[in-house]
Protein backbone atom coordinates (compact mmCIF):
# COMPACT_ATOMS: atom_id res chain seq x y z
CA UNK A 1 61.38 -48.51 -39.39
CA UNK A 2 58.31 -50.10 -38.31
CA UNK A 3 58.12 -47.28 -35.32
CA UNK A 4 58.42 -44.57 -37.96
CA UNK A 5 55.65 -46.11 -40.66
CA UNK A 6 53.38 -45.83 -37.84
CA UNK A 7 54.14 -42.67 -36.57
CA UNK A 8 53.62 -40.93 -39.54
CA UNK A 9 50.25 -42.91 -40.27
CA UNK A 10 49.30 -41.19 -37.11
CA UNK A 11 50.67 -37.63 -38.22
CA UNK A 12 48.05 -38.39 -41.59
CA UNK A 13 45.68 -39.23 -39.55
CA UNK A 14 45.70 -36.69 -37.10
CA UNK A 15 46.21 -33.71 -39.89
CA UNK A 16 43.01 -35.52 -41.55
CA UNK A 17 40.95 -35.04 -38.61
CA UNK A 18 42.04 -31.72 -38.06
CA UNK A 19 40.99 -30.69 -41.21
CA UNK A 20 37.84 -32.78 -41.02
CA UNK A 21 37.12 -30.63 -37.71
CA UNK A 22 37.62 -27.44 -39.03
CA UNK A 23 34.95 -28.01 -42.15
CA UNK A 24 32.76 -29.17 -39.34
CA UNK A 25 33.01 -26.68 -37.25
CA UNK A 26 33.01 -23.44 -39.85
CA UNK A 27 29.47 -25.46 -40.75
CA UNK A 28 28.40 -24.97 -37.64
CA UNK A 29 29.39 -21.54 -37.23
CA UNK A 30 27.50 -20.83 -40.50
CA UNK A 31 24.60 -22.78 -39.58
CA UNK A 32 24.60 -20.76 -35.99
CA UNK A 33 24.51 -17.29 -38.21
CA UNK A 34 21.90 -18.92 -40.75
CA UNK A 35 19.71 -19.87 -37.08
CA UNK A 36 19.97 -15.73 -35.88
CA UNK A 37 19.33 -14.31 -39.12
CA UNK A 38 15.71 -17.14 -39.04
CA UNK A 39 15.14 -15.80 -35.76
CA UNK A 40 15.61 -11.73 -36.89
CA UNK A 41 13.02 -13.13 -39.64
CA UNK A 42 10.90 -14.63 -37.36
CA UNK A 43 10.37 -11.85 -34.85
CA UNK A 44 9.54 -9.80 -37.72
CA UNK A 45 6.97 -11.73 -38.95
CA UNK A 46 5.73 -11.39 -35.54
CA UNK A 47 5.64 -7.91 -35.32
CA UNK A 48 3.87 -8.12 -38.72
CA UNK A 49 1.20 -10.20 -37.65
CA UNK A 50 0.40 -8.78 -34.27
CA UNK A 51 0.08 -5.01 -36.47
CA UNK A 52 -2.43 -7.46 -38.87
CA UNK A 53 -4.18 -8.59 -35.93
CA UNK A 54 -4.53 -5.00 -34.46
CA UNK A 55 -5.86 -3.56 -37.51
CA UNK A 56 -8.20 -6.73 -38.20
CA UNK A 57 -9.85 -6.50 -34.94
CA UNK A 58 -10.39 -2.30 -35.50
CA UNK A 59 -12.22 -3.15 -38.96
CA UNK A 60 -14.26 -5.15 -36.95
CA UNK A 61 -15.53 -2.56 -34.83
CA UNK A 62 -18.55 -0.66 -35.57
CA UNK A 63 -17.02 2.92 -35.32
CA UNK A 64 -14.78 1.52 -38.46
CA UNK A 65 -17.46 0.26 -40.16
CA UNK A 66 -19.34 3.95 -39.31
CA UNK A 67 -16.63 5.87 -40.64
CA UNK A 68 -16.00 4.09 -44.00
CA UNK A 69 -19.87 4.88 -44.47
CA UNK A 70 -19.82 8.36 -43.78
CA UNK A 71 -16.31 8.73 -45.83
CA UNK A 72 -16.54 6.61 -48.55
CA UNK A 73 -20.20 5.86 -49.02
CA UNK A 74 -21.63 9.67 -48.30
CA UNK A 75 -23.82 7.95 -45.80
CA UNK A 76 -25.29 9.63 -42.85
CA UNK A 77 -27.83 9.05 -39.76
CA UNK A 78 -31.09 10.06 -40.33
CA UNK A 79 -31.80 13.73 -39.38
CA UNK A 80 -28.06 14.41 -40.66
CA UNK A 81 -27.07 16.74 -43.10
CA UNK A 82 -24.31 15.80 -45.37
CA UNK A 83 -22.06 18.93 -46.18
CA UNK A 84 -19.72 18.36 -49.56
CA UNK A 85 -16.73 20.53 -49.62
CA UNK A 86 -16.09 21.40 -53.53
CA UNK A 87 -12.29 20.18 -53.61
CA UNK A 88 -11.29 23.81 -55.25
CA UNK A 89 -12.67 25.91 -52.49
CA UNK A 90 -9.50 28.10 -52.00
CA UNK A 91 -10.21 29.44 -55.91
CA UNK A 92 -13.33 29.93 -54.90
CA UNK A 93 -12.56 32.31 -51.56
CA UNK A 94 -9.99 34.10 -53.74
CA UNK A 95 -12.25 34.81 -56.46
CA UNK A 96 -15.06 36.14 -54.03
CA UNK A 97 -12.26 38.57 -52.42
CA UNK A 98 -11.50 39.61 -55.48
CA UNK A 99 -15.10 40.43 -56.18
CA UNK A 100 -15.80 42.01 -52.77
CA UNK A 101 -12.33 44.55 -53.65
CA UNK A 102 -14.19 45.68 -57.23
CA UNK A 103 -16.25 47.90 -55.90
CA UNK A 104 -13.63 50.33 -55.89
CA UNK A 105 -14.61 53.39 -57.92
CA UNK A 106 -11.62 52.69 -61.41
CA UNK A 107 -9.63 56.03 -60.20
CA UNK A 108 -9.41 54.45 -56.93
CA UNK A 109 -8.15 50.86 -58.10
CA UNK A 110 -5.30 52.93 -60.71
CA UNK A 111 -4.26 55.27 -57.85
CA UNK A 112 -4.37 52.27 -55.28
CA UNK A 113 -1.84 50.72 -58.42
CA UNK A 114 0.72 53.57 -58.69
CA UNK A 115 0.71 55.03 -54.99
């Protein structure tokens, strides 16, 4: 009797660490996954700042800074001329090749229409 209370003490025993092992070790395996999907983050982060760093170090540079004059500012060297493209200059081609085709004599342009 006494041989069988402690042999199923044991059996509790052991089943309780068993369980007890398996919470611990699905943690782990959770914390493991937690650890790659940091590290994923991380090297991102990475990329991310070495792209910052790029780009920091070209707005440093004086062609940058030359450009963002020119562009932005209308700036220019001396002895430049600056040049401003009107933003609807298509219209205005069309509508001079439409003036340059008037000259047409008007039975021209209608026969031009029908034939």
């Amino acid at each position: 009797m006494k041989k069988r209370f402690f042999q199923i003490i044991i059996i509790i025993f052991g089943v309780g660490f068993i369980v007890k092992l398996r919470g611990d070790l699905l943690r782990l395996l959770r914390a493991t996954q937690r650890i790659k999907v940091e590290e994923e983050r991380i090297l991102k982060l990475e990329e991310k700042r070495r792209e910052l760093s790029q780009k920091y170090q070209y707005y440093q540079t004086p062609e940058f800074i030359e450009e963002e004059a020119r562009n932005k500012l209308n700036m220019a060297r001396p002895g430049e001329t600056i040049v401003i493209i009107p933003p609807n200059l298509n219209e205005i081609i069309n509508h001079s090749k439409s003036q340059v085709n008037s000259p047409l004599p008007n039975w021209r342009q209608w026969w031009n229409l029908f034939f």
